[in-house]
N, C-alpha and C. Protein backbone atom coordinates (compact mmCIF):
# COMPACT_ATOMS: atom_id res chain seq x y z
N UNK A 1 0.83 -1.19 0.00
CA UNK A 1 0.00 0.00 0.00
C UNK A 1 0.88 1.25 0.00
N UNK A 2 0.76 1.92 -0.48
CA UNK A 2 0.97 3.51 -0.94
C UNK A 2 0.25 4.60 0.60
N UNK A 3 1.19 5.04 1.52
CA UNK A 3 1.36 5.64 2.63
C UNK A 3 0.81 7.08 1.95
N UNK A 4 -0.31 7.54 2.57
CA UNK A 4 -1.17 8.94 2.17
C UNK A 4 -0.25 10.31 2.94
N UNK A 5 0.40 10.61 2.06
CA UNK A 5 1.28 11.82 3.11
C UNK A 5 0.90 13.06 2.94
N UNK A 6 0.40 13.42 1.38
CA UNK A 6 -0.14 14.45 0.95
C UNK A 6 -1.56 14.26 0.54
N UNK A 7 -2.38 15.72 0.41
CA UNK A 7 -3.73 15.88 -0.08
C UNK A 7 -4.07 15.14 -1.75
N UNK A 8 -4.86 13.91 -1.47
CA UNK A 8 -5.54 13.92 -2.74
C UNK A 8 -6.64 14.32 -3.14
N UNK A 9 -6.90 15.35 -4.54
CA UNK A 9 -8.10 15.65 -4.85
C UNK A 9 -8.57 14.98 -5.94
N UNK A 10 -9.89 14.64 -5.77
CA UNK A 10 -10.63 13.77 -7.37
C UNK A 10 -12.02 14.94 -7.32
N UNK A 11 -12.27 15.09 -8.40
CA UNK A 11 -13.94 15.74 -8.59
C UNK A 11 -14.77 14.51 -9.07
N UNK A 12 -15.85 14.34 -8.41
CA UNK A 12 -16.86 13.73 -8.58
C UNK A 12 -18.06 14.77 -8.73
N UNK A 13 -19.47 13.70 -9.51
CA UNK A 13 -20.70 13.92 -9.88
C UNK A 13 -21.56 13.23 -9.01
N UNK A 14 -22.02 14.39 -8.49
CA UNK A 14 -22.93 14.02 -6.78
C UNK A 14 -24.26 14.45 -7.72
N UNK A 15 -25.68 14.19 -8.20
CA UNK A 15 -26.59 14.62 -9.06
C UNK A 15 -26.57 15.51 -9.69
N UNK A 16 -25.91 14.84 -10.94
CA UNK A 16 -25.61 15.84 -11.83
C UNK A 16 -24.51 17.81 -11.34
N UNK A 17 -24.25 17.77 -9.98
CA UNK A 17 -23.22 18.65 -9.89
C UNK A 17 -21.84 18.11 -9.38
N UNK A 18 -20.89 19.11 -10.02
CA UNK A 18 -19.54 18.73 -9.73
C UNK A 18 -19.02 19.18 -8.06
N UNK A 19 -18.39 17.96 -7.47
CA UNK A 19 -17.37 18.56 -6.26
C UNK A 19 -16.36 17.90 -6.29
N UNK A 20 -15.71 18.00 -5.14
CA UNK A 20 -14.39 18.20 -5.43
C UNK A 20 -14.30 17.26 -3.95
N UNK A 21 -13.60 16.07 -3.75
CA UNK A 21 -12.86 15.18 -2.45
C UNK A 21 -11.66 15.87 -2.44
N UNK A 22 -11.69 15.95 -1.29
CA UNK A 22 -10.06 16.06 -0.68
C UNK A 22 -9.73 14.98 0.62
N UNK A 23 -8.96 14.05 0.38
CA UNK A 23 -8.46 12.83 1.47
C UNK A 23 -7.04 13.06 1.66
N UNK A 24 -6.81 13.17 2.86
CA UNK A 24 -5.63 14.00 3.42
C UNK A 24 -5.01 13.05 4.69
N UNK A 25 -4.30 13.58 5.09
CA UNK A 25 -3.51 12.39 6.18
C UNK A 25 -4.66 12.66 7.17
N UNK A 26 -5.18 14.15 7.67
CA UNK A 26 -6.08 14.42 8.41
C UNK A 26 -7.57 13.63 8.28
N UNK A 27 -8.02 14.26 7.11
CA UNK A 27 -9.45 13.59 6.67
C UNK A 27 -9.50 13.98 5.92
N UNK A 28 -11.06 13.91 5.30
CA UNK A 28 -11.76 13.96 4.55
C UNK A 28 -12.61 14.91 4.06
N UNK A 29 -12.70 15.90 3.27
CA UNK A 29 -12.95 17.33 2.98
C UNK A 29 -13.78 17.35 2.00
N UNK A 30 -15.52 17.34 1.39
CA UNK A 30 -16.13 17.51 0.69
C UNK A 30 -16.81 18.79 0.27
N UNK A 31 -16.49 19.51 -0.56
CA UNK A 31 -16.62 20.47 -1.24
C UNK A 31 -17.37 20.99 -2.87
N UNK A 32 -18.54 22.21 -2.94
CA UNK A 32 -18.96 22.16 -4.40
C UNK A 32 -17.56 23.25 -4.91
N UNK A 33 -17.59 22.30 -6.54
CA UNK A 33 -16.73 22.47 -7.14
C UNK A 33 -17.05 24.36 -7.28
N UNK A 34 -15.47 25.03 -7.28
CA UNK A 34 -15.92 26.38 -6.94
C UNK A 34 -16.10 26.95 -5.70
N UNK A 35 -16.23 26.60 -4.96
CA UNK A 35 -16.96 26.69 -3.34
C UNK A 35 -15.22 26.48 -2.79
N UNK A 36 -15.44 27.45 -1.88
CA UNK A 36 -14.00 27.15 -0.78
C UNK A 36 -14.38 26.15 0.67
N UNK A 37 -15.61 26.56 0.96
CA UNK A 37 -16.30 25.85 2.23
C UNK A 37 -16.75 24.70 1.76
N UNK A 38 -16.79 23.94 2.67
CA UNK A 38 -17.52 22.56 2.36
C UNK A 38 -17.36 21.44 3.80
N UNK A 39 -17.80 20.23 3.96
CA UNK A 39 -18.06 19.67 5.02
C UNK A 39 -16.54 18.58 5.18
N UNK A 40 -16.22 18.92 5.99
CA UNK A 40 -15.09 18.25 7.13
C UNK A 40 -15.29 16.96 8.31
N UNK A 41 -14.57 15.87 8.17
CA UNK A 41 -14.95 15.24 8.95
C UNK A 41 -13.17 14.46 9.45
N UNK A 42 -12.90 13.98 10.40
CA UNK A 42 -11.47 13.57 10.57
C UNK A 42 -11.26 12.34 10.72
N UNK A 43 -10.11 10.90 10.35
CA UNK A 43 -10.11 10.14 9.99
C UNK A 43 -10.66 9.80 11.62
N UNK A 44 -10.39 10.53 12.75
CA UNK A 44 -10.56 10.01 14.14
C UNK A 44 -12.39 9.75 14.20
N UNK A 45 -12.84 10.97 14.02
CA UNK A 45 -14.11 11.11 14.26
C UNK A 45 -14.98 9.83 13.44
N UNK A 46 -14.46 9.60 12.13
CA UNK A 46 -14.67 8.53 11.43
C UNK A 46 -14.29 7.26 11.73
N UNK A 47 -13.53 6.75 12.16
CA UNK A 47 -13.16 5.13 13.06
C UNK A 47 -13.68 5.45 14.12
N UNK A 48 -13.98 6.52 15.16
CA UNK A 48 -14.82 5.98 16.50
C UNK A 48 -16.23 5.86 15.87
N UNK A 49 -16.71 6.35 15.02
CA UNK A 49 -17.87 5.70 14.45
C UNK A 49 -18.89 6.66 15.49
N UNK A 50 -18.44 8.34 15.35
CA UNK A 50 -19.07 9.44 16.23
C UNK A 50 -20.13 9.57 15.46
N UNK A 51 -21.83 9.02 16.26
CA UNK A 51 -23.10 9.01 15.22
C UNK A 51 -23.45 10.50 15.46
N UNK A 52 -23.02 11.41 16.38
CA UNK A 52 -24.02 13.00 16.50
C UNK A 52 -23.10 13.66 15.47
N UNK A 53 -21.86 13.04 15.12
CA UNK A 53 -20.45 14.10 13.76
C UNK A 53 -21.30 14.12 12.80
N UNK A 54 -22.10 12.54 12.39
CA UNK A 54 -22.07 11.92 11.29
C UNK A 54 -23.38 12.45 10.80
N UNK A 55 -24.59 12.50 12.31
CA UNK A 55 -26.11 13.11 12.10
C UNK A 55 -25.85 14.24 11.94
N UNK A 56 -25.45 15.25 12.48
CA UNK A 56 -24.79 17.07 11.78
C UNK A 56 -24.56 17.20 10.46
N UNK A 57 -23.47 16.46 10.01
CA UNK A 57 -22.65 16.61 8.69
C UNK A 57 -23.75 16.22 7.66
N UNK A 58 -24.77 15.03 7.78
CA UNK A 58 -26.04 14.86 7.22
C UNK A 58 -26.72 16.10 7.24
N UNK A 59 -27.34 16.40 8.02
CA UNK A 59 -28.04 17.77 8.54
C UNK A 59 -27.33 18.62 7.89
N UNK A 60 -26.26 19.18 7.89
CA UNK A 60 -25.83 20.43 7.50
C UNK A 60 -25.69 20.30 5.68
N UNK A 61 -25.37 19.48 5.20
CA UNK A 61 -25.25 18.88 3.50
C UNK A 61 -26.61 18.77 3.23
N UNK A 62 -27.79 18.48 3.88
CA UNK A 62 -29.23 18.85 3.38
C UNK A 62 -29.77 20.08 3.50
N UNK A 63 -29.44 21.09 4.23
CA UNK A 63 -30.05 22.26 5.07
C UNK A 63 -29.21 23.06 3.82
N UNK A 64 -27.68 23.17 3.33
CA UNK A 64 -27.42 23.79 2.41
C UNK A 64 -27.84 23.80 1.20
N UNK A 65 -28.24 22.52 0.77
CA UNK A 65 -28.18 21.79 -0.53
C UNK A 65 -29.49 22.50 -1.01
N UNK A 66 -30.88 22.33 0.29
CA UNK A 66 -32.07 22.97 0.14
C UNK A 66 -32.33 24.21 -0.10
N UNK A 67 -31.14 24.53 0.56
CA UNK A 67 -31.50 26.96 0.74
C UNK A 67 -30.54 26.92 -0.38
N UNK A 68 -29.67 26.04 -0.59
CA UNK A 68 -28.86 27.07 -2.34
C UNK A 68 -27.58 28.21 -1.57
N UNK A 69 -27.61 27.64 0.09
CA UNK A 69 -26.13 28.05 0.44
C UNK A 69 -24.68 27.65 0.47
N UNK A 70 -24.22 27.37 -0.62
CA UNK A 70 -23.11 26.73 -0.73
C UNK A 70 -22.06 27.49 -1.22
């Protein structure tokens, strides 16, 4: 396996719009393509398997997606 030392970015097609992954030694960084902000989560918060990180980050990616604040 190939040791993650630096930021990788791929753009993906989330319905029909473009964003942008960023997977980093830290975490995991989802972003609309264009957009500087976007939702954060850390490889820690992600292996303890934190369900109130995971219910927010849900919550907050619908609550934007709906009002067109991104």
């Amino acid at each position: 396996m190939t040791k993650l030392e630096k930021p990788l970015r791929r753009e993906i097609d989330i319905n029909g719009e473009a964003h942008v992954v960023v997977i980093s030694p830290e975490g995991l960084k989802l972003t609309v393509k264009g957009k500087r902000r976007g939702h954060e989560i850390t490889w820690q918060d992600l292996v303890r398997g934190n369900a109130a990180i995971a219910t927010a980050l849900n919550a907050s990616v619908e609550a934007n997606h709906e009002s067109g604040d991104e």
